[in-house]
C-alpha atoms as a PDB file:
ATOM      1  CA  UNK A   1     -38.191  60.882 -92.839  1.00  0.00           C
ATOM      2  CA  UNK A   2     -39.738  64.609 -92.255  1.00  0.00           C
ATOM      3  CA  UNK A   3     -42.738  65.265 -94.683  1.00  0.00           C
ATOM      4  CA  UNK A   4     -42.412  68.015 -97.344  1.00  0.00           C
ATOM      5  CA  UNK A   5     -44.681  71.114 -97.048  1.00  0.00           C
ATOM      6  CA  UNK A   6     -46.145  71.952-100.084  1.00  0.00           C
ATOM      7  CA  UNK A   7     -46.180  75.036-101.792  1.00  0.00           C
ATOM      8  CA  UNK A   8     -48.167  77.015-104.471  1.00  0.00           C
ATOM      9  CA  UNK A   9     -47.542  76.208-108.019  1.00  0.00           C
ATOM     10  CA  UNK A  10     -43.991  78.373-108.893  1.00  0.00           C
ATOM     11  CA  UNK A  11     -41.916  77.873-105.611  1.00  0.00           C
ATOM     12  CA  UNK A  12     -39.979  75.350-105.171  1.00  0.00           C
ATOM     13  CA  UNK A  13     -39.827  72.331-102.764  1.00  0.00           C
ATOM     14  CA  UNK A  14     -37.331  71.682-100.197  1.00  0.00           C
ATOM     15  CA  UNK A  15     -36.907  69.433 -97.333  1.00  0.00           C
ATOM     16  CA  UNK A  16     -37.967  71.244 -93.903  1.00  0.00           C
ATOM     17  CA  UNK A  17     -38.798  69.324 -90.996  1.00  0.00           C
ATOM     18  CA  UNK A  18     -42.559  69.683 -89.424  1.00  0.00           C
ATOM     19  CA  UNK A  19     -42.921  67.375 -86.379  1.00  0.00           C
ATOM     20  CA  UNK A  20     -46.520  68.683 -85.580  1.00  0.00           C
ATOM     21  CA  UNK A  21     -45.809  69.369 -82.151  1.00  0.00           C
ATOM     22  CA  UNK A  22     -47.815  72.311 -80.377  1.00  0.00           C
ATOM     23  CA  UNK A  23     -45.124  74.456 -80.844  1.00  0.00           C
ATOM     24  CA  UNK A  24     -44.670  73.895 -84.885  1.00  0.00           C
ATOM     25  CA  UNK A  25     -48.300  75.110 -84.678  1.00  0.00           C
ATOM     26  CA  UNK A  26     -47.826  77.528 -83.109  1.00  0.00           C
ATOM     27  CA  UNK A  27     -44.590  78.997 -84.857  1.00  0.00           C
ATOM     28  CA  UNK A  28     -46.779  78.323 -88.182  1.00  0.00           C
ATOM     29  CA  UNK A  29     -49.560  80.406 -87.271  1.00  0.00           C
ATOM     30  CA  UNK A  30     -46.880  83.203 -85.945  1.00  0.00           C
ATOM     31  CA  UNK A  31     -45.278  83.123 -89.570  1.00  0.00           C
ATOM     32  CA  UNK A  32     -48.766  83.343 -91.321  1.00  0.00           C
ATOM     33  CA  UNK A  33     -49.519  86.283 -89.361  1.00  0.00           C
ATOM     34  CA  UNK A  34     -46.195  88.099 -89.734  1.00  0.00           C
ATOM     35  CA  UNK A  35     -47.260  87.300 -93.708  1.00  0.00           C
ATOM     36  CA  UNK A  36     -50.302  89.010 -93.935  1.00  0.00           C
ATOM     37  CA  UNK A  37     -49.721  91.680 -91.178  1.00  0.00           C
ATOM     38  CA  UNK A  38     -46.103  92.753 -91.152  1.00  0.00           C
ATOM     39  CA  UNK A  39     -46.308  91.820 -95.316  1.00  0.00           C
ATOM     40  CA  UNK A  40     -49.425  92.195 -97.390  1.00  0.00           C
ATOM     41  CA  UNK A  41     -50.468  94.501 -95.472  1.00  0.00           C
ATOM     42  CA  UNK A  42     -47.887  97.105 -97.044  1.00  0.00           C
ATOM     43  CA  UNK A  43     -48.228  96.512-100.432  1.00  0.00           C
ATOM     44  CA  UNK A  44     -46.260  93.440-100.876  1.00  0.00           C
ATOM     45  CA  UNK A  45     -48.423  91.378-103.502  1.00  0.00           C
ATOM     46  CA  UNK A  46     -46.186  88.981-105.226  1.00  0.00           C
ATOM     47  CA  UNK A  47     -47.574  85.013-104.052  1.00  0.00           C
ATOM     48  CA  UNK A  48     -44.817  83.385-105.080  1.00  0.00           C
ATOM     49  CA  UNK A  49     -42.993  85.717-102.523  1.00  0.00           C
ATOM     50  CA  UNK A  50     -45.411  85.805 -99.955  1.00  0.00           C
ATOM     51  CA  UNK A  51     -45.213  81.584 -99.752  1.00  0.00           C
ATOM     52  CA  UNK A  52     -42.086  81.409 -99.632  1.00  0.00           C
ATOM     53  CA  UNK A  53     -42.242  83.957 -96.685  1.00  0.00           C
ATOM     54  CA  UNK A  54     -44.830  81.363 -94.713  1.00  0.00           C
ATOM     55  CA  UNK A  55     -42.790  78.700 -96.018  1.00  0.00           C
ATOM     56  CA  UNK A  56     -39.589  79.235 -94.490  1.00  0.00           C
ATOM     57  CA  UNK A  57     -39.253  78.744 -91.128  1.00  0.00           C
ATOM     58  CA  UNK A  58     -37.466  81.635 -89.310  1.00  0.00           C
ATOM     59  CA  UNK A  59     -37.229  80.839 -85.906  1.00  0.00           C
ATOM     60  CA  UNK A  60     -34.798  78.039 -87.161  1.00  0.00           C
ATOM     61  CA  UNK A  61     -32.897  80.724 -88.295  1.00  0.00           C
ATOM     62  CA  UNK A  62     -32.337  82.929 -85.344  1.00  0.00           C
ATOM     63  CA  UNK A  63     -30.673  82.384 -81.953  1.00  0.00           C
ATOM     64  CA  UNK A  64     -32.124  79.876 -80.143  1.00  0.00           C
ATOM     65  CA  UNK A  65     -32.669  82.122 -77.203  1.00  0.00           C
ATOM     66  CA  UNK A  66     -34.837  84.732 -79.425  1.00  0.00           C
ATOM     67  CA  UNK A  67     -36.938  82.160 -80.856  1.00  0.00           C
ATOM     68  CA  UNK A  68     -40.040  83.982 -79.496  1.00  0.00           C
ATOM     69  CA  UNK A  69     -38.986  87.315 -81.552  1.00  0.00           C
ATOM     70  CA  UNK A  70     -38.417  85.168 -84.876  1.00  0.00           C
ATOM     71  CA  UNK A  71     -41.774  87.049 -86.543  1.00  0.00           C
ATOM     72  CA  UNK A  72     -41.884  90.085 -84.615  1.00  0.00           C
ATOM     73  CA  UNK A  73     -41.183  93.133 -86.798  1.00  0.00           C
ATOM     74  CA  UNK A  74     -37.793  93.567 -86.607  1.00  0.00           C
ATOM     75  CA  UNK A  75     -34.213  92.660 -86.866  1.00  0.00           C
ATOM     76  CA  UNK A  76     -32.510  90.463 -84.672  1.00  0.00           C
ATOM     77  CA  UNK A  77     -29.241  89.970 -83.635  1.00  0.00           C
ATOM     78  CA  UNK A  78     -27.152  86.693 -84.960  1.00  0.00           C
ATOM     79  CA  UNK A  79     -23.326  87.872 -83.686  1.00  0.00           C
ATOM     80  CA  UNK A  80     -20.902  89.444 -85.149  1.00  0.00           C
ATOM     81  CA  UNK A  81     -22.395  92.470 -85.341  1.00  0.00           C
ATOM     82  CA  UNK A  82     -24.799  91.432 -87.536  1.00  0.00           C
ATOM     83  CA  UNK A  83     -28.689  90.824 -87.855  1.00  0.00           C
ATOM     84  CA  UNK A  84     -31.166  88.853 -89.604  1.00  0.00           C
ATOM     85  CA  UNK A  85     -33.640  91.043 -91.586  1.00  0.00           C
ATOM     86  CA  UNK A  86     -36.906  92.265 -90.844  1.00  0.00           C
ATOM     87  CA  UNK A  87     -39.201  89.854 -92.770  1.00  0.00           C
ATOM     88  CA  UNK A  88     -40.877  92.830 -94.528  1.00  0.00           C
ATOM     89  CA  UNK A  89     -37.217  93.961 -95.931  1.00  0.00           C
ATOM     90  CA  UNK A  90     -36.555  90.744 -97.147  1.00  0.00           C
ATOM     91  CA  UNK A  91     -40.058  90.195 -99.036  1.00  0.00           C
ATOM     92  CA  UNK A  92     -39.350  93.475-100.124  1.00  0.00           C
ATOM     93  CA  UNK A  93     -35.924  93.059-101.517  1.00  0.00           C
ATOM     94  CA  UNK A  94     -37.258  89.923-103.039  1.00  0.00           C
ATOM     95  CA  UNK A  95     -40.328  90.995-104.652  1.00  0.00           C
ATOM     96  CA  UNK A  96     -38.197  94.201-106.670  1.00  0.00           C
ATOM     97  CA  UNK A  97     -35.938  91.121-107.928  1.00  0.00           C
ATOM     98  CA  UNK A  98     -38.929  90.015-110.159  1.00  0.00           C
ATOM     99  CA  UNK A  99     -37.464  85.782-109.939  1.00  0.00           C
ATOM    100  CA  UNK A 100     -39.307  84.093-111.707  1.00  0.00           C
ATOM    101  CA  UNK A 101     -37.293  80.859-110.951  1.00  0.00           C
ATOM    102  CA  UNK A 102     -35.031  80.193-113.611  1.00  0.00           C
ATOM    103  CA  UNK A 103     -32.311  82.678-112.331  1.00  0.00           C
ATOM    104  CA  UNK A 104     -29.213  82.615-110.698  1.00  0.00           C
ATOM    105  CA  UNK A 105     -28.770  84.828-107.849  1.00  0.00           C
ATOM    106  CA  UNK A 106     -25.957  85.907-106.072  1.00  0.00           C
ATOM    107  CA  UNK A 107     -26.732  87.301-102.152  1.00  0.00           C
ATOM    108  CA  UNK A 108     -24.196  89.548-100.845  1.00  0.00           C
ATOM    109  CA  UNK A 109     -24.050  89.388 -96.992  1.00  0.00           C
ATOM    110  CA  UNK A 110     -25.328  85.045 -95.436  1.00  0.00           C
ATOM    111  CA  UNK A 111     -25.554  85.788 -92.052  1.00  0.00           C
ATOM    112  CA  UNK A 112     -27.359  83.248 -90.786  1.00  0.00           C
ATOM    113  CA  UNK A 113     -28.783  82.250 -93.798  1.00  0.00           C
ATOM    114  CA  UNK A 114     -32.371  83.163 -93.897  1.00  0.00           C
ATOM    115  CA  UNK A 115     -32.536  85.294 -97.004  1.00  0.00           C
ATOM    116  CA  UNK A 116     -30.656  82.414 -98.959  1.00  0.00           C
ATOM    117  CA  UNK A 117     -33.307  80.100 -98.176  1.00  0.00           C
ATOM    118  CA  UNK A 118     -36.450  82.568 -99.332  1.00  0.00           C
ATOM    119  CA  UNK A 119     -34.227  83.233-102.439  1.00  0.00           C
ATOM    120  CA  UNK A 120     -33.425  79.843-102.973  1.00  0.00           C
ATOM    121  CA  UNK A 121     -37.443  79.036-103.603  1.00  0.00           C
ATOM    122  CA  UNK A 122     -37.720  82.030-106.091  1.00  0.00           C
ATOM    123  CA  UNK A 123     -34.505  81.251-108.106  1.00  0.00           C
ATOM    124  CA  UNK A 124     -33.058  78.204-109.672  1.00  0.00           C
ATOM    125  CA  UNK A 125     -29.493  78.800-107.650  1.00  0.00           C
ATOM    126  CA  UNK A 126     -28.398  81.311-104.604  1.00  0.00           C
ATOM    127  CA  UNK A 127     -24.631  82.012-104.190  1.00  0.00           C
ATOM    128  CA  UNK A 128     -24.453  83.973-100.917  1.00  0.00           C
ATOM    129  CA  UNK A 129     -21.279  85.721-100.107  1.00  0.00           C
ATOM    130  CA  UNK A 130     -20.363  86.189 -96.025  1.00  0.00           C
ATOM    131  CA  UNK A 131     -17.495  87.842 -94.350  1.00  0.00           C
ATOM    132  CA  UNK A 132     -17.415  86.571 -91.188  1.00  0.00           C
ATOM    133  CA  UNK A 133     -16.335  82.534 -91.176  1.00  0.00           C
ATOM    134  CA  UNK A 134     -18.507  81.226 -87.980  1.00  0.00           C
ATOM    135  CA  UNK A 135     -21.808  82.704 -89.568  1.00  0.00           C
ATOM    136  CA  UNK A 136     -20.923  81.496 -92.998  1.00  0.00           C
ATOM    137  CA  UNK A 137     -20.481  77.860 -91.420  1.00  0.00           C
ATOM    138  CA  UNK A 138     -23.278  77.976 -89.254  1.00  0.00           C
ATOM    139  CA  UNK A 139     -25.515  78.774 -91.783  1.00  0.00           C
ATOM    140  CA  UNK A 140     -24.192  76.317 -94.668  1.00  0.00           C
ATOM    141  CA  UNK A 141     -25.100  73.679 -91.819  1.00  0.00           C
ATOM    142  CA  UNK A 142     -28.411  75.435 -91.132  1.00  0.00           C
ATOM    143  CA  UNK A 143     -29.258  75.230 -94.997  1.00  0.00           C
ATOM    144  CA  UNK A 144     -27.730  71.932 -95.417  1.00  0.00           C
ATOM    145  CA  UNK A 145     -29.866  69.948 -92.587  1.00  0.00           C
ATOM    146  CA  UNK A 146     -33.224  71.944 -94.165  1.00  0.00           C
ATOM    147  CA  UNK A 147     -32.521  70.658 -97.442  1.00  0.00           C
ATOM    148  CA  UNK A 148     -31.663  73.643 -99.794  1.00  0.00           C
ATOM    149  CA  UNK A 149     -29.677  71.848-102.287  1.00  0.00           C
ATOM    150  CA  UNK A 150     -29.458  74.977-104.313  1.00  0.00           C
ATOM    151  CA  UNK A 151     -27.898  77.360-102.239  1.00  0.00           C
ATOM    152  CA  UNK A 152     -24.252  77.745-102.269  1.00  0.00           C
ATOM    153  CA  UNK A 153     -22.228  79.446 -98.939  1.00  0.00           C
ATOM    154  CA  UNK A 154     -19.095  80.935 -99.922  1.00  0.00           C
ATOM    155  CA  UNK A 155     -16.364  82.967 -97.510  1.00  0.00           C
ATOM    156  CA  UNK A 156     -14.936  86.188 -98.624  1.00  0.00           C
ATOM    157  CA  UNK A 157     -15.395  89.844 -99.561  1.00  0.00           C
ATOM    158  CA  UNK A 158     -18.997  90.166-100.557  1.00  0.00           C
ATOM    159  CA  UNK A 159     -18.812  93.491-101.424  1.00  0.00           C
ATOM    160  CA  UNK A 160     -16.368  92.648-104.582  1.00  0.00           C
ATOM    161  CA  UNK A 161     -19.095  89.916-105.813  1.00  0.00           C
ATOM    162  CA  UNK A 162     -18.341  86.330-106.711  1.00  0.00           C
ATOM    163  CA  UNK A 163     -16.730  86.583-109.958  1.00  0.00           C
ATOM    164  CA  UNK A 164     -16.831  83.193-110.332  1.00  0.00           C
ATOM    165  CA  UNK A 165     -20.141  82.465-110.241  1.00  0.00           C
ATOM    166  CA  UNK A 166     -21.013  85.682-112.683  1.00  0.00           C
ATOM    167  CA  UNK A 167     -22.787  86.675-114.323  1.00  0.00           C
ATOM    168  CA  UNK A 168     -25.920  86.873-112.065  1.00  0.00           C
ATOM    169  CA  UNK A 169     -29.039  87.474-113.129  1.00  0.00           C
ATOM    170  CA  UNK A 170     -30.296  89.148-109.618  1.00  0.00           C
ATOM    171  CA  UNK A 171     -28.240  90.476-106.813  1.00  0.00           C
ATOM    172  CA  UNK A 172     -29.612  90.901-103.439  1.00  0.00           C
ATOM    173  CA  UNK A 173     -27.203  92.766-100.940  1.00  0.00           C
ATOM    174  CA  UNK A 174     -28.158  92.546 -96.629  1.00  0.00           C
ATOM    175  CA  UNK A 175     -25.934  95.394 -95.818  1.00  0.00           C
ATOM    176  CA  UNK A 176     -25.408  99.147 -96.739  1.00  0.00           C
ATOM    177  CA  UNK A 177     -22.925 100.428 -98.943  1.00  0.00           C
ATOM    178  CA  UNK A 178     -21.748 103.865 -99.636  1.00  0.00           C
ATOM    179  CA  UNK A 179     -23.191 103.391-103.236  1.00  0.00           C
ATOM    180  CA  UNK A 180     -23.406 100.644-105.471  1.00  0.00           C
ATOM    181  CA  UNK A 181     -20.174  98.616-105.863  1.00  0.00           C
ATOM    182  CA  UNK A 182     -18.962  98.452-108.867  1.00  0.00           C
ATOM    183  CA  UNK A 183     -17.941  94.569-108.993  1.00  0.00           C
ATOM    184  CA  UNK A 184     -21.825  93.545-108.686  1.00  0.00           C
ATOM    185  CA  UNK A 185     -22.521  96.140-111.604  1.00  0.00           C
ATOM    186  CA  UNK A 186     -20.180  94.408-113.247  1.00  0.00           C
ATOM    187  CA  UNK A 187     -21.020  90.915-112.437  1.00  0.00           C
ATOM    188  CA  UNK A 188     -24.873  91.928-113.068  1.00  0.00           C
ATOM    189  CA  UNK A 189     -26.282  90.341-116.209  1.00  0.00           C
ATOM    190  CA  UNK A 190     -27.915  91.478-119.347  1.00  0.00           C
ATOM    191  CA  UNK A 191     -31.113  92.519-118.202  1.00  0.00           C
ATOM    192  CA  UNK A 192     -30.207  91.853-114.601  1.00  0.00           C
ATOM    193  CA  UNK A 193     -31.406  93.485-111.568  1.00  0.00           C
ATOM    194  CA  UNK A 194     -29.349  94.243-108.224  1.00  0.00           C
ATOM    195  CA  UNK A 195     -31.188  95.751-104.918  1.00  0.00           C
ATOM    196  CA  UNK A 196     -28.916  97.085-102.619  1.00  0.00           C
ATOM    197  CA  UNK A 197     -29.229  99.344 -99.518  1.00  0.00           C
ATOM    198  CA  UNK A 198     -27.545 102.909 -99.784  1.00  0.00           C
ATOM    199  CA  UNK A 199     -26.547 105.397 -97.444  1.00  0.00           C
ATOM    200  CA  UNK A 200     -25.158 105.880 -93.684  1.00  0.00           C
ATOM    201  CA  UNK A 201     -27.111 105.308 -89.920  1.00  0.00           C
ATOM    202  CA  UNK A 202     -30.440 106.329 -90.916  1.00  0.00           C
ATOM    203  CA  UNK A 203     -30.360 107.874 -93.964  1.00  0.00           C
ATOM    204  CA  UNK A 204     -30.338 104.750 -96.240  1.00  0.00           C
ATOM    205  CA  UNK A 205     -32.140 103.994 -99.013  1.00  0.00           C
ATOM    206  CA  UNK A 206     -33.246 100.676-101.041  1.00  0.00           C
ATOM    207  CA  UNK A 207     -32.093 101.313-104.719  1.00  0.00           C
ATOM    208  CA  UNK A 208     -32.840  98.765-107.508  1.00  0.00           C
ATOM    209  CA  UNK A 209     -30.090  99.315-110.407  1.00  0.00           C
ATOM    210  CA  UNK A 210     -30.965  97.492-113.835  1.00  0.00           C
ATOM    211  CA  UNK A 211     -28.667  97.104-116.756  1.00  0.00           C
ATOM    212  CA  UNK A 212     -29.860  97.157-119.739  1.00  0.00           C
ATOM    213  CA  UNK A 213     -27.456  97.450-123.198  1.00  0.00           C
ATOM    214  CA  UNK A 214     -24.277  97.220-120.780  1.00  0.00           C
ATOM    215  CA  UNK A 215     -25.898 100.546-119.163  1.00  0.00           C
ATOM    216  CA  UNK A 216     -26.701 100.805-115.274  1.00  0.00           C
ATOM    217  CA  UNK A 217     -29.695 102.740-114.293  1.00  0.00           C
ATOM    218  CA  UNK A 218     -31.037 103.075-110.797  1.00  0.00           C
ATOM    219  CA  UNK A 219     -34.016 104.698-108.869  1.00  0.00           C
ATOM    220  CA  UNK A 220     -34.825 104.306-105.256  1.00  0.00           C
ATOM    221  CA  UNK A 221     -37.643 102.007-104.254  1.00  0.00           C
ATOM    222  CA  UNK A 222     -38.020 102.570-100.094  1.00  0.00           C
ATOM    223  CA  UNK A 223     -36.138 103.786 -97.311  1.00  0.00           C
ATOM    224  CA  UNK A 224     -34.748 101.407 -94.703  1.00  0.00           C
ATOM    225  CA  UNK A 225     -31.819 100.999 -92.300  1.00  0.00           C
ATOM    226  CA  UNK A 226     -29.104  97.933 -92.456  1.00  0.00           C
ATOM    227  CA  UNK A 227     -25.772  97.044 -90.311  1.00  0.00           C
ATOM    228  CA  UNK A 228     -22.992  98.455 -92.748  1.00  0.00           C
ATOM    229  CA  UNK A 229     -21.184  96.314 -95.552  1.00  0.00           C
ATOM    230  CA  UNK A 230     -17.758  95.859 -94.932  1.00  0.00           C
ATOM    231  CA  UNK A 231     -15.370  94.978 -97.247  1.00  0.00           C
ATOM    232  CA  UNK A 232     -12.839  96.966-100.057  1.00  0.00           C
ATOM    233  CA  UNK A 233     -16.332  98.397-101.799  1.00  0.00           C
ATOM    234  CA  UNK A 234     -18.503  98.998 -98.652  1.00  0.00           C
ATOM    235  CA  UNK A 235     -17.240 100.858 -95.772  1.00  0.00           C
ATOM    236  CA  UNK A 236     -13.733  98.930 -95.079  1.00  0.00           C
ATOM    237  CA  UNK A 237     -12.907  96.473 -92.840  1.00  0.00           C
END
């Protein structure tokens, strides 16, 4: 049986293999750099986000053949178009979600999974919504064989929410939209909060919308760049 890594009081616990091989040390000290260099560093102060940044293990969640770019600062490439964040966008999009680990979250956009699992240590339960079938499976098996019990894989339309599931009391969206989609509004809770990426090519920005007495409100918290969200509330497709 693979030990459990322990974590700082307020993030949870899941099963993720650590053989102690040379190279687990080495990919650990990678990730604990890319934590207080590509993280910390700008501004990012929450702990319980920042350990569950060194705790999960990204190069497990990227292409075998770009292991050695896992915690480098930028997105990478996982098919179908689409990428797996840079680890400062997805401490950032976490941190603005204020979990406190209690919530349910829904995650619009799996790819290969990697945002579901730092979500799933900062929330009670992650739904994650993805489009495209092969990277839903592959990374329902990638979450599965790590041991995040609480994360939930679902195919379809992310873009029109997972009604089902609702309401949420965070959303989290990996792709641009033209504006904020009116399903996740809609599926947002009382009190909720929903971060989503806005905007065209490079003139995006990272909006956190609230509700509060039925009312959305919104203001723009950074500027960054994502792969388009397709679907009957993003750009098509």
């Amino acid at each position: 049986m693979s030990p459990r890594i322990q974590r700082a009081a307020g993030v949870k616990e899941s099963a993720i293999p650590v053989d102690g091989s040379p190279e687990d040390e080495r990919l650990s000290a990678l990730r604990r750099v890319m934590v207080e260099e590509q993280i910390r560093a700008r501004g990012i102060s929450s702990e319980r986000v920042l350990e569950a940044m060194r705790t999960v293990p990204r190069h497990l969640f990227v292409p075998p053949e770009r292991i050695d770019f896992a915690y480098a600062d930028h997105p990478i490439e996982i098919g179908e178009g689409q990428t797996i964040s840079q680890p400062f966008m997805v401490a950032a999009m976490a941190a603005v979600l204020e979990l406190r680990g209690t919530e349910t979250v829904l995650e619009v956009g799996t790819g290969s999974g990697y945002s579901a699992a730092v979500l799933s240590l900062l929330a009670a339960r992650v739904y994650t919504v993805e489009k495209y079938p092969m990277l839903a499976e592959g990374a329902r098996q990638r979450l599965d064989g790590l041991g995040y019990r609480n994360v939930f894989v679902e195919i379809g339309d992310g873009s029109a929410g997972f009604p089902s599931g609702a309401p949420f009391d965070a959303i989290a969206v990996a792709a641009a939209a033209p504006k904020v989609p009116a399903p996740l509004a809609e599926q947002l809770a009382e009190g909720g909060r929903l971060v989503v990426p806005v905007g065209e090519g490079e003139n995006q920005e990272l909006v956190l919308a609230t509700k509060t007495n039925g009312t959305i409100s919104s203001r723009v918290v950074a500027y960054c760049r994502f792969v388009p969200l397709m679907g009957r509330y993003g750009f098509g497709g």
